[in-house]
N, C-alpha and C. Protein backbone atom coordinates (compact mmCIF):
# COMPACT_ATOMS: atom_id res chain seq x y z
N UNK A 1 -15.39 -13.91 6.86
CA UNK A 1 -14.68 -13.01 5.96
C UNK A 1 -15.03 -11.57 6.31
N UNK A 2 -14.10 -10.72 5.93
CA UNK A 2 -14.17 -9.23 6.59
C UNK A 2 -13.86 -8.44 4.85
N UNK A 3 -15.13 -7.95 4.75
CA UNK A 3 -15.11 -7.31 3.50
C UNK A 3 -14.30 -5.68 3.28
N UNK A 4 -14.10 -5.21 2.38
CA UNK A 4 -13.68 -3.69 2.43
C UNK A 4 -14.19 -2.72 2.39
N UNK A 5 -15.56 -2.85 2.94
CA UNK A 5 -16.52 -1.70 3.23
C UNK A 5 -16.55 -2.08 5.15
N UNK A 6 -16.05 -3.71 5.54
CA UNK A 6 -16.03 -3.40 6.91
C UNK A 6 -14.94 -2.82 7.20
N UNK A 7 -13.96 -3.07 6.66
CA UNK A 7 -12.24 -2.57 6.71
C UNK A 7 -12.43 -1.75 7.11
N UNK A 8 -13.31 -0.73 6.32
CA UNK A 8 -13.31 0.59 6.25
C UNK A 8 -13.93 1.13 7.59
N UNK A 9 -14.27 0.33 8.43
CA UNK A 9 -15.18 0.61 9.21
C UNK A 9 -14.25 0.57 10.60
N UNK A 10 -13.55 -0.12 10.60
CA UNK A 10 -12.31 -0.82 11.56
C UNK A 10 -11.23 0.42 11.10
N UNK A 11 -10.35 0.51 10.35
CA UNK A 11 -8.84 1.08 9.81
C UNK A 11 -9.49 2.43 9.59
N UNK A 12 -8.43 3.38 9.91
CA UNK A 12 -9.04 5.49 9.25
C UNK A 12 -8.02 5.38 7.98
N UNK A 13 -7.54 4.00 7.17
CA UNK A 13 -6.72 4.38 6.41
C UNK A 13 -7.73 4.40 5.02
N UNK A 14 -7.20 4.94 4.07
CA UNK A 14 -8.01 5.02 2.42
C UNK A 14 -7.17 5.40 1.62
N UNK A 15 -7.40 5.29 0.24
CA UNK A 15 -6.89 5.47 -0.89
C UNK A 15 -5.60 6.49 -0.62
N UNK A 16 -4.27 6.21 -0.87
CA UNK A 16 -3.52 5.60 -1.67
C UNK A 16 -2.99 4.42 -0.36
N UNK A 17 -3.09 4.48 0.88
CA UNK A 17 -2.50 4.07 1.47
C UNK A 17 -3.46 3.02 2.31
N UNK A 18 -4.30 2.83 2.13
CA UNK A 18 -4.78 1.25 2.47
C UNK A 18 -4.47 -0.04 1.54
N UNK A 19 -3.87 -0.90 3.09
CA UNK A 19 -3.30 -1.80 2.00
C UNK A 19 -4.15 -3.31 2.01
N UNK A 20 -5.04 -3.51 3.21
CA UNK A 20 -5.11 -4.90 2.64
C UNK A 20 -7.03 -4.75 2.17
N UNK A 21 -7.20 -5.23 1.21
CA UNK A 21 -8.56 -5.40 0.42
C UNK A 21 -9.50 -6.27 1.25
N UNK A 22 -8.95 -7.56 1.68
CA UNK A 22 -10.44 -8.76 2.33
C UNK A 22 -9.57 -9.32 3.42
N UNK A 23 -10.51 -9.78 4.38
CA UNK A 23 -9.91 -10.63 5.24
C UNK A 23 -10.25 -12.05 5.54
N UNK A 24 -9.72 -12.93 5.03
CA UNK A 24 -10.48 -14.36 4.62
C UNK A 24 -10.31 -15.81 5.86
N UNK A 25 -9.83 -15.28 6.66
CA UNK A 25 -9.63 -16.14 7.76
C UNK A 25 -9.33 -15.36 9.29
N UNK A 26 -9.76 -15.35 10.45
CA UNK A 26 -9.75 -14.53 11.46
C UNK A 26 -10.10 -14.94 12.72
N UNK A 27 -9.07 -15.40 13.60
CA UNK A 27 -9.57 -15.37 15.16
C UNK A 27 -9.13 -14.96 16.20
N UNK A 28 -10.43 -14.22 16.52
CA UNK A 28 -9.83 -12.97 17.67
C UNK A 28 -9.01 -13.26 19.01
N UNK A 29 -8.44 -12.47 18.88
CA UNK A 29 -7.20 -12.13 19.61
C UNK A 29 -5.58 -13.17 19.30
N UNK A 30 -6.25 -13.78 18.05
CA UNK A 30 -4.73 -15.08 18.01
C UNK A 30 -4.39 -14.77 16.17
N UNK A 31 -5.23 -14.94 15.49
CA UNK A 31 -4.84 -14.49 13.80
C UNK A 31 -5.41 -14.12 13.08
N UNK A 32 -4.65 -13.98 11.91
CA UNK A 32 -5.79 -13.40 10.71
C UNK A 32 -4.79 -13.56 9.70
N UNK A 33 -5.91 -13.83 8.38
CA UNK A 33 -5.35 -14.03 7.19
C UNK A 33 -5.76 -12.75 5.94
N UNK A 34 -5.04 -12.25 5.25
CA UNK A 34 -5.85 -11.55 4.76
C UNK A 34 -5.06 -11.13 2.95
N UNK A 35 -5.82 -10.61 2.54
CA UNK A 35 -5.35 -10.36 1.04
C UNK A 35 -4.78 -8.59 0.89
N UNK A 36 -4.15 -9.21 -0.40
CA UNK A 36 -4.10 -7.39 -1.16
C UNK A 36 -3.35 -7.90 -2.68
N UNK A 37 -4.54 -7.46 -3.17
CA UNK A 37 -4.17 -7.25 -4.49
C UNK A 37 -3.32 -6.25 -5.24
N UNK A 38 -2.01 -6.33 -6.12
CA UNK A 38 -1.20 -5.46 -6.35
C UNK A 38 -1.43 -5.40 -7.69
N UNK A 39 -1.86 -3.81 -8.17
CA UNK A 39 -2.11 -3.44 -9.22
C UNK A 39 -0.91 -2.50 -10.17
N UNK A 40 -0.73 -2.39 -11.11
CA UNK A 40 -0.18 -1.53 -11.92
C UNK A 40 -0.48 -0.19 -11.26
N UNK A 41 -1.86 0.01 -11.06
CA UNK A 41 -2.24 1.63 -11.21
C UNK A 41 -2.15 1.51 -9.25
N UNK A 42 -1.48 0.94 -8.76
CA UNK A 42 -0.79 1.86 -7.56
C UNK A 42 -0.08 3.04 -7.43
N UNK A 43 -0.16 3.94 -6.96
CA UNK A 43 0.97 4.89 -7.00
C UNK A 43 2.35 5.25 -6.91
N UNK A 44 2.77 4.01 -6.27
CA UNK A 44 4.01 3.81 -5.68
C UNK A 44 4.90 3.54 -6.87
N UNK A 45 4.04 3.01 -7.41
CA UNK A 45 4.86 2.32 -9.06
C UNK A 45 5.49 3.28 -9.84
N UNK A 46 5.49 4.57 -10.20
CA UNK A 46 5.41 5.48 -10.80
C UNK A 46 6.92 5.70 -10.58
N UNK A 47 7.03 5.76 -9.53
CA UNK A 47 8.85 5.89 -9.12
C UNK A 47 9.63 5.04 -8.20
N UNK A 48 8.61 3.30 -8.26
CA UNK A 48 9.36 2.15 -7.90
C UNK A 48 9.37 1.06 -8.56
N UNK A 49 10.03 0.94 -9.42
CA UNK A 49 10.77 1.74 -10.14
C UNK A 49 10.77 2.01 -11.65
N UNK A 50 10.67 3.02 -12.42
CA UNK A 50 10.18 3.11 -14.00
C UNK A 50 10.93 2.28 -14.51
N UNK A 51 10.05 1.27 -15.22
CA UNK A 51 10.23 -0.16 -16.28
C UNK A 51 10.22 -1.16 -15.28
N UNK A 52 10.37 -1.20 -14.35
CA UNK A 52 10.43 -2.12 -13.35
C UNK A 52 9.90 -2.14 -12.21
N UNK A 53 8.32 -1.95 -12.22
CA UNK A 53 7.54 -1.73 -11.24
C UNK A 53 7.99 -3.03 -9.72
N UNK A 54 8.16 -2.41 -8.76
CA UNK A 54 8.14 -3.42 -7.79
C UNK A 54 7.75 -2.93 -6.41
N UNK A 55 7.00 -3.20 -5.42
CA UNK A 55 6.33 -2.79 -4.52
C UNK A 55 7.26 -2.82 -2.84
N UNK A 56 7.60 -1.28 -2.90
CA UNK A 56 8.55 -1.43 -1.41
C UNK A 56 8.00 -2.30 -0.73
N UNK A 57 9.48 -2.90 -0.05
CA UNK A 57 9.33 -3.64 1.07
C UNK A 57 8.64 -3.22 2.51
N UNK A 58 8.85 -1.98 2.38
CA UNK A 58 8.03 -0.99 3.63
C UNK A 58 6.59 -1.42 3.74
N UNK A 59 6.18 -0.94 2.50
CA UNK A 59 4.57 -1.47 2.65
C UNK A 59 4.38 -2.50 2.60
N UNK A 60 4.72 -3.57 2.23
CA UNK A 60 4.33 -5.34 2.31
C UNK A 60 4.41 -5.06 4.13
N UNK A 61 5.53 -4.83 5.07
CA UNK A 61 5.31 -4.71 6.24
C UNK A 61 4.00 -3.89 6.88
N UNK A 62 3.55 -2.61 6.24
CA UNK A 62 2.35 -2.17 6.42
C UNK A 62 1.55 -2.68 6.72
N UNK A 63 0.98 -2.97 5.37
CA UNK A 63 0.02 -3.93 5.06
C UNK A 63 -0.06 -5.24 6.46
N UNK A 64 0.87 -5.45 6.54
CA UNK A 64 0.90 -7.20 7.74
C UNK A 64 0.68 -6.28 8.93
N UNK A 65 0.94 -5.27 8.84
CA UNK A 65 0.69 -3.79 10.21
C UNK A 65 -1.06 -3.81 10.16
N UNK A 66 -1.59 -3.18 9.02
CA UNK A 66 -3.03 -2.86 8.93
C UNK A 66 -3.78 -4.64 9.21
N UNK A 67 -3.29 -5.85 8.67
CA UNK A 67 -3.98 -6.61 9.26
C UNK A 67 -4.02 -6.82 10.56
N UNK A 68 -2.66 -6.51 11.17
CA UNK A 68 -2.75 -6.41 13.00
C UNK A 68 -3.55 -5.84 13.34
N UNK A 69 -3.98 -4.51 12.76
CA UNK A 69 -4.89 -3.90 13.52
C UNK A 69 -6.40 -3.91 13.23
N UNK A 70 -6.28 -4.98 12.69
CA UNK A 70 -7.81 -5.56 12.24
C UNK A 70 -7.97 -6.69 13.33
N UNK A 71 -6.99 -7.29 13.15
CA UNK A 71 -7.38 -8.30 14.54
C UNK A 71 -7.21 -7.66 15.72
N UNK A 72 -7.11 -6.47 16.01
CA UNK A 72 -6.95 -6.28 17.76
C UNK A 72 -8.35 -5.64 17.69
N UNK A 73 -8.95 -4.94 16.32
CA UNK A 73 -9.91 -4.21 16.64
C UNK A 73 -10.97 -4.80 16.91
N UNK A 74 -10.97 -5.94 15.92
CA UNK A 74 -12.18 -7.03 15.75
C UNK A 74 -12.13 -7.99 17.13
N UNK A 75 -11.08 -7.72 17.81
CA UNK A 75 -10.85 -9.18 19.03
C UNK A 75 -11.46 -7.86 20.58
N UNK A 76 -12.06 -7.25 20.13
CA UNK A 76 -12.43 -6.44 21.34
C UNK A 76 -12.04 -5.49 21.92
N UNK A 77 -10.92 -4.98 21.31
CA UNK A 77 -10.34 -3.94 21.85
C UNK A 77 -10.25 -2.67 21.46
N UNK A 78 -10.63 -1.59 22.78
CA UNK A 78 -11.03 -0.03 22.56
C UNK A 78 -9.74 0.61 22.20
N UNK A 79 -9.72 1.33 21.56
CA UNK A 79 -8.90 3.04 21.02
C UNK A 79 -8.96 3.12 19.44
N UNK A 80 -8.18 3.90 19.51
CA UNK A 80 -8.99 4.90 18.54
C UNK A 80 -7.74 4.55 16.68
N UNK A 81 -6.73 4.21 17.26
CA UNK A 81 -5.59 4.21 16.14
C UNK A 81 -4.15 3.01 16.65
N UNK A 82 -3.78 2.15 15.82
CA UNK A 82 -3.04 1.27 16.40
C UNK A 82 -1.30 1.97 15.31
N UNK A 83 -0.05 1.81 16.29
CA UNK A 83 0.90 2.77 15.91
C UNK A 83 1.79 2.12 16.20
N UNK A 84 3.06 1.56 15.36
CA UNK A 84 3.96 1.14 15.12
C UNK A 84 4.82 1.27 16.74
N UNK A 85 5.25 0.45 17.44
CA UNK A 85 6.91 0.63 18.33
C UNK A 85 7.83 -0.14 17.94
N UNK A 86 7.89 -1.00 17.05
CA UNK A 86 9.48 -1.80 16.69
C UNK A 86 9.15 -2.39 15.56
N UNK A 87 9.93 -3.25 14.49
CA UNK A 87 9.81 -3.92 13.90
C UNK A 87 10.93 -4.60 13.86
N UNK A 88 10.90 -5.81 14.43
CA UNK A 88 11.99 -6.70 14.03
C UNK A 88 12.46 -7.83 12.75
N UNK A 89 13.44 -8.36 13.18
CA UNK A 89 13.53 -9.64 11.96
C UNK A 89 13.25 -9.55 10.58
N UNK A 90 12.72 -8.22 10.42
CA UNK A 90 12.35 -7.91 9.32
C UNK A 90 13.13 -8.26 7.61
N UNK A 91 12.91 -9.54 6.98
CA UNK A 91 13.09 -10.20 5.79
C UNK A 91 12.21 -9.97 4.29
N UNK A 92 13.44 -9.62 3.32
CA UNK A 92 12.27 -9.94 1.93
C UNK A 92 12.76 -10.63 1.54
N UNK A 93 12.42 -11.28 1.07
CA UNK A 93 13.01 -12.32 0.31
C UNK A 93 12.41 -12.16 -1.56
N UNK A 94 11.69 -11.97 -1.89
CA UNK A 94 11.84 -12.00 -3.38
C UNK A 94 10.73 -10.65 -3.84
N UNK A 95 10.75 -10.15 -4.87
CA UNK A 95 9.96 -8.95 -5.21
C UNK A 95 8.36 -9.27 -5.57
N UNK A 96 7.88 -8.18 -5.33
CA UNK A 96 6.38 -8.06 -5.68
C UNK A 96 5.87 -7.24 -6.63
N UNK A 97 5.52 -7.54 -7.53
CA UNK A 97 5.16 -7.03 -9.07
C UNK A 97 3.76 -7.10 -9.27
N UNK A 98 3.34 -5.95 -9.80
CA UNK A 98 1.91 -5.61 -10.01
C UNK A 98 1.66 -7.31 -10.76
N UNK A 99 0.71 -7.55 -10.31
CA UNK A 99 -0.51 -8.53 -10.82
C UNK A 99 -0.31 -9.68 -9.76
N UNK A 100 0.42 -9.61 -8.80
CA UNK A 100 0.93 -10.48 -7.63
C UNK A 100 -0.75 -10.05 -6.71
N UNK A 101 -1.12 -11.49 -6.21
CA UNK A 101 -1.91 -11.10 -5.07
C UNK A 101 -0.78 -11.41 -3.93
N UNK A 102 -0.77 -10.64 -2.61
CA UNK A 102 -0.27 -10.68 -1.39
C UNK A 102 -1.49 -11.67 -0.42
N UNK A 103 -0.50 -12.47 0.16
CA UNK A 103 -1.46 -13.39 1.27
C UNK A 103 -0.90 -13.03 2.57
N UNK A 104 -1.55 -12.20 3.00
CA UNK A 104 -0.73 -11.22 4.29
C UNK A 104 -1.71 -12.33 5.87
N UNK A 105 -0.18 -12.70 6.33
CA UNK A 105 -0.37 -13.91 7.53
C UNK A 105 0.05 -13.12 8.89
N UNK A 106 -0.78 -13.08 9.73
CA UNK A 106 -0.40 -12.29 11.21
C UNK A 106 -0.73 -12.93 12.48
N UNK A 107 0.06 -13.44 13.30
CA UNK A 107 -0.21 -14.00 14.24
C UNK A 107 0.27 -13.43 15.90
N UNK A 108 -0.78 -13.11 16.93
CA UNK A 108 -0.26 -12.48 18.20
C UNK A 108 0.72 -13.80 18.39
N UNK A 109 1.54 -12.98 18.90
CA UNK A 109 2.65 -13.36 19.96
C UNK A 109 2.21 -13.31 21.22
N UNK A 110 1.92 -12.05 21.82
CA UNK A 110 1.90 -11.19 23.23
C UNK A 110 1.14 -10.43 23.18
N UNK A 111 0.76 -10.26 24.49
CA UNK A 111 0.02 -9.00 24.60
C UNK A 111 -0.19 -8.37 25.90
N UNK A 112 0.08 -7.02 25.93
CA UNK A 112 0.16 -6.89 27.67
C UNK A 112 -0.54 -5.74 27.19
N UNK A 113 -1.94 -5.23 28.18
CA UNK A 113 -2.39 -4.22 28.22
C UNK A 113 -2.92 -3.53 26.63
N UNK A 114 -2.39 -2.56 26.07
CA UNK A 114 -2.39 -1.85 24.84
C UNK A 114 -1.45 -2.09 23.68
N UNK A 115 -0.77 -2.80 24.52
CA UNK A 115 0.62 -3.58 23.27
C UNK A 115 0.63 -4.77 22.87
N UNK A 116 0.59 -4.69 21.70
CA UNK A 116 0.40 -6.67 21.17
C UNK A 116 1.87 -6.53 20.01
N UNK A 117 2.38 -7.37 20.60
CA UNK A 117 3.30 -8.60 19.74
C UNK A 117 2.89 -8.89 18.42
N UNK A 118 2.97 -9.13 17.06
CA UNK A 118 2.39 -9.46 16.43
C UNK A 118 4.27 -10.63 15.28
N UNK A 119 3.94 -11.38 15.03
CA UNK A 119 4.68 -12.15 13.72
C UNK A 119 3.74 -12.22 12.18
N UNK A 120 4.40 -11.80 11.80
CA UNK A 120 3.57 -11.94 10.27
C UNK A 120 4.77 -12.12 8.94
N UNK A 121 3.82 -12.98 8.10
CA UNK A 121 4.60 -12.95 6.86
C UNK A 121 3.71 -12.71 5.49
N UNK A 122 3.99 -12.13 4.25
CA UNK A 122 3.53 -11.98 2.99
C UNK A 122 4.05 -13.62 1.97
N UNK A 123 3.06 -13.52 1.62
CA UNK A 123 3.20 -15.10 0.61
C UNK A 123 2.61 -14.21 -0.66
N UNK A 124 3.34 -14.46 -2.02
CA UNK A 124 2.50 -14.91 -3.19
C UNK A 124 2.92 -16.26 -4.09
N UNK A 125 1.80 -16.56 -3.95
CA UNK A 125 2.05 -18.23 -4.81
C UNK A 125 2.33 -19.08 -3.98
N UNK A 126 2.17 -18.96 -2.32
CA UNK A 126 2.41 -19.75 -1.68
C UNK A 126 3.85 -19.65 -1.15
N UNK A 127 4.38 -18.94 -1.97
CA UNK A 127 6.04 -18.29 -1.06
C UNK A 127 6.08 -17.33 -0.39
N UNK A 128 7.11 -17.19 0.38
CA UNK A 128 7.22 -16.23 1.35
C UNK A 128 8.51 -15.20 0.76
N UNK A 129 7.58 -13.83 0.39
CA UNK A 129 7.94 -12.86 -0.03
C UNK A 129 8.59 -11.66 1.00
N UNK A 130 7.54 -11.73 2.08
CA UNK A 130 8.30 -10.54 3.18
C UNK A 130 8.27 -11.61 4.82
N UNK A 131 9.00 -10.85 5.52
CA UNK A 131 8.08 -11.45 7.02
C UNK A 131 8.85 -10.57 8.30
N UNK A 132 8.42 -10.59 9.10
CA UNK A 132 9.10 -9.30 10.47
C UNK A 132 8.21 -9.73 11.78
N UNK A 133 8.68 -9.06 12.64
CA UNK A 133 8.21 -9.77 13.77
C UNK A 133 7.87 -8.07 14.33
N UNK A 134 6.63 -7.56 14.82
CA UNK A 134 6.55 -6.12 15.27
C UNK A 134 5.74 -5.79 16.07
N UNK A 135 5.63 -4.92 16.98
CA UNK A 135 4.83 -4.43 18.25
C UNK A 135 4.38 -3.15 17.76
N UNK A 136 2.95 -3.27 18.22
CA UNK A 136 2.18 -1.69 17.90
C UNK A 136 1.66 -2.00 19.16
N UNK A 137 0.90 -0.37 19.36
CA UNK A 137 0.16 0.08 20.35
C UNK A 137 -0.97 0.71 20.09
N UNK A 138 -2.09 0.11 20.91
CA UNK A 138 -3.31 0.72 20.39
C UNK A 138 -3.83 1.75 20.94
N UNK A 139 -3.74 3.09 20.65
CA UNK A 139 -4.02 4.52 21.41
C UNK A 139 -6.01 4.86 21.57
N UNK A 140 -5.97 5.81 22.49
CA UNK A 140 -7.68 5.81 22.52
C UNK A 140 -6.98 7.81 22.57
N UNK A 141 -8.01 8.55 21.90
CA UNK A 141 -8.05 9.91 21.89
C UNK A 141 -8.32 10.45 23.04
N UNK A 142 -7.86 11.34 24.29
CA UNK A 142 -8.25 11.64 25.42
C UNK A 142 -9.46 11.80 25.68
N UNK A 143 -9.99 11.04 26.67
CA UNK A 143 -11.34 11.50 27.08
C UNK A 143 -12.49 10.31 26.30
N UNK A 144 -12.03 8.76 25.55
CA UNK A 144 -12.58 8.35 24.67
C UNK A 144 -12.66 7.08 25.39
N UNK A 145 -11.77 6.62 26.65
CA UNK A 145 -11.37 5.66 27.27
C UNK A 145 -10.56 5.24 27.49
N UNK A 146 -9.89 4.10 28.12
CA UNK A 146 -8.87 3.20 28.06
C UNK A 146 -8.33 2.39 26.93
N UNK A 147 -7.22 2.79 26.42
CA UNK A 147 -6.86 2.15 25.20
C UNK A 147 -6.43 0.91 25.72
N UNK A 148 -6.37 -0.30 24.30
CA UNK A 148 -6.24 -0.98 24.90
C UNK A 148 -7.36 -2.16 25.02
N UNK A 149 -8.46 -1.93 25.92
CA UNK A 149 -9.61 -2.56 26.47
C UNK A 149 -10.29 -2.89 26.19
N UNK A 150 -11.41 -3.61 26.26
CA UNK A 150 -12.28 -4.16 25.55
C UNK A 150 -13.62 -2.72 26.17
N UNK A 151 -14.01 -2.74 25.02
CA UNK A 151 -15.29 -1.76 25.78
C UNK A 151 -15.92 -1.95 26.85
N UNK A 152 -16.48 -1.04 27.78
CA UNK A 152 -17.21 -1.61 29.28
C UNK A 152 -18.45 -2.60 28.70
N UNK A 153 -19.11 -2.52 27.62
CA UNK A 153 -20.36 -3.60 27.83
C UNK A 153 -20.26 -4.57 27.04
N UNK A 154 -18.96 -4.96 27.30
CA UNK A 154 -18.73 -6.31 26.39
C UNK A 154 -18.62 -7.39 26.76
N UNK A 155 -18.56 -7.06 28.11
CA UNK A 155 -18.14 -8.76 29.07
C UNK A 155 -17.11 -9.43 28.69
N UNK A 156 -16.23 -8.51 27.81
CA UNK A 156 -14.82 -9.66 27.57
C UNK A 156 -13.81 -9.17 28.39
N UNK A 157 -12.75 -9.93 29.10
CA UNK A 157 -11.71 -9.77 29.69
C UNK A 157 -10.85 -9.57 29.04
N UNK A 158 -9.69 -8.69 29.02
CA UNK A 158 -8.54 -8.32 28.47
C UNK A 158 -7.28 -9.22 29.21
């Protein structure tokens, strides 16, 4: 399990915009399972929508984004920030309402170099609430290394 003080340690994201809380299942370089609890006192709620709080579909995709980049970070691989290039197939299927936990499911597809493939879907209650199919890229800050890579003293192959 990957707690949210390691999250924090992995993701530069924080308050209002970190989305997933724990990570309860994880293997590097192939999946990860992970949570997010949806509260009333989100921010988003405030003007999605008054009397009828419901949680954009944008961020349920996020969120399945920030667990991608928990598994590329945790599976060995160097840079510095992982950054959206496509999102496909992208489906909701039913709304998400404060007191909903999210069961955010991500699985590599591909991976060539700095770009990973990723499929993921959002479950609450065991249904499938969101799901998209999307490619990010994992960047390294000039001068920080090869993005992408597994660090030089890791002995893992990319």
């Amino acid at each position: 399990m990957i707690d949210i003080n390691e999250i924090h340690g992995i993701l530069p994201h924080r308050y209002p915009f970190l989305m997933v809380d724990r990570v309860v299942e994880f293997e590097p370089g192939k999946k990860a399972v992970g949570i997010k609890n949806v509260s009333i006192n989100e921010p988003f709620f405030t003007g999605h929508f008054p009397g009828n709080p419901i949680m954009p579909g944008v961020l349920i995709v996020e969120a399945l984004a920030q667990l991608a980049g928990i598994t590329a970070f945790r599976s060995g691989v160097h840079g510095d920030t992982v950054y959206f290039m496509s999102i496909e197939k992208a489906k909701f299927r039913r709304p998400v309402i404060p007191g909903d936990q999210l069961r955010l499911e991500v699985t590599m597809i591909q991976r060539r170099g700095n770009v990973w493939k990723f499929s993921g879907a959002a479950l609450v209650d065991g249904k499938v609430v969101a799901e998209a199919d999307f490619t990010a890229m994992v960047t390294a800050r000039e001068g920080t290394g090869k993005a992408g890579s597994p660090p030089e003293d890791s002995g893992k192959e990319s």
